[in-house]
Protein backbone atom coordinates (compact mmCIF):
# COMPACT_ATOMS: atom_id res chain seq x y z
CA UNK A 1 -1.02 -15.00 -5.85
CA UNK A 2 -4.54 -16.74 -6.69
CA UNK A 3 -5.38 -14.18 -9.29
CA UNK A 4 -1.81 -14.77 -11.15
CA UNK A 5 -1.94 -18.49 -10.87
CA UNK A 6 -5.50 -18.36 -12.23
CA UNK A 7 -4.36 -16.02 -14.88
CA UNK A 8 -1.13 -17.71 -16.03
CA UNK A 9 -2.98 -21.15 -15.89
CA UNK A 10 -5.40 -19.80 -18.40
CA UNK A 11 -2.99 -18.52 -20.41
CA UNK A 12 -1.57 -21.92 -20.94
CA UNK A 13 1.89 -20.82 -18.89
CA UNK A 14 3.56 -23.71 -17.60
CA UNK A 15 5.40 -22.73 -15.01
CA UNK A 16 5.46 -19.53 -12.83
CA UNK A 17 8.65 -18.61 -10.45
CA UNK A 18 9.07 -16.33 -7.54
CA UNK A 19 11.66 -15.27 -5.99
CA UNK A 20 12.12 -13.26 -2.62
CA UNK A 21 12.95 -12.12 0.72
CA UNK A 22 14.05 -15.26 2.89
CA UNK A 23 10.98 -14.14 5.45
CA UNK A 24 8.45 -12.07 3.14
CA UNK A 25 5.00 -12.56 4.05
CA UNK A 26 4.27 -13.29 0.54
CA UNK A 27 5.95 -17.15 0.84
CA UNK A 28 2.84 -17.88 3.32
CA UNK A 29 0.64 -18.23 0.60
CA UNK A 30 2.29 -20.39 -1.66
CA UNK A 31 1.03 -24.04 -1.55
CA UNK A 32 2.13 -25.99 -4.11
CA UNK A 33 5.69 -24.33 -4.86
CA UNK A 34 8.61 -26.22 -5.22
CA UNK A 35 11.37 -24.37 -2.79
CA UNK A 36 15.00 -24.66 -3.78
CA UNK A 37 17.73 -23.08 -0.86
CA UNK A 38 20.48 -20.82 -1.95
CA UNK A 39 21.17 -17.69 -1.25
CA UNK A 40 17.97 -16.21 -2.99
CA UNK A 41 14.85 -17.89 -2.87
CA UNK A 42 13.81 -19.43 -5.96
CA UNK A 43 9.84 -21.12 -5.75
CA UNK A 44 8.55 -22.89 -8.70
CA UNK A 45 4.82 -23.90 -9.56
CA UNK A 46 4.22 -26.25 -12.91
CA UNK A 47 1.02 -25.58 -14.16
CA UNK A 48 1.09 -29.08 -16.06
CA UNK A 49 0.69 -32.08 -14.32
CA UNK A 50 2.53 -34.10 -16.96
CA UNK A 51 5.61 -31.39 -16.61
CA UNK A 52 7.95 -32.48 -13.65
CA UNK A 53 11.58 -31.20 -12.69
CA UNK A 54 12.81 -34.08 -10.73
CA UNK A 55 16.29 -32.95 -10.28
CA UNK A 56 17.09 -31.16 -13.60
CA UNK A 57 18.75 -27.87 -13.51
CA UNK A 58 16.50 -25.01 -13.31
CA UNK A 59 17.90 -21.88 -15.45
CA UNK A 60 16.00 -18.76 -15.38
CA UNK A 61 17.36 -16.36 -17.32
CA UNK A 62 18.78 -12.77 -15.27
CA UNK A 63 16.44 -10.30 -17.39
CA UNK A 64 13.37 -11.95 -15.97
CA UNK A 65 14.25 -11.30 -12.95
């Protein structure tokens, strides 16, 4: 997870999503996420500190995932 928040930081990406397994061993490592409950797990990261969700809608669109 370091090496892709590195990357996509570098790369200017805002944000970067994940979504797994409710007990994955991968959701250890993820400091900084934002976790939303439903029945997937959806964890968000902005890369901006001037970019903030508050409680707006996140959409992600099905083909990215």
């Amino acid at each position: 997870m370091r090496y892709v928040n590195n990357r996509a930081y570098s790369e200017g990406i805002e944000q970067i999503f994940l979504i797994c397994e409710r007990d994955h061993p991968l959701l250890t490592c993820l400091k900084g996420f934002i976790h939303i409950d439903s029945m997937i797990h959806l964890y968000v990261k902005p890369l901006r500190d001037d970019l903030l969700l508050g409680n707006k809608a996140v959409f992600v669109n099905g083909l990215d995932l």
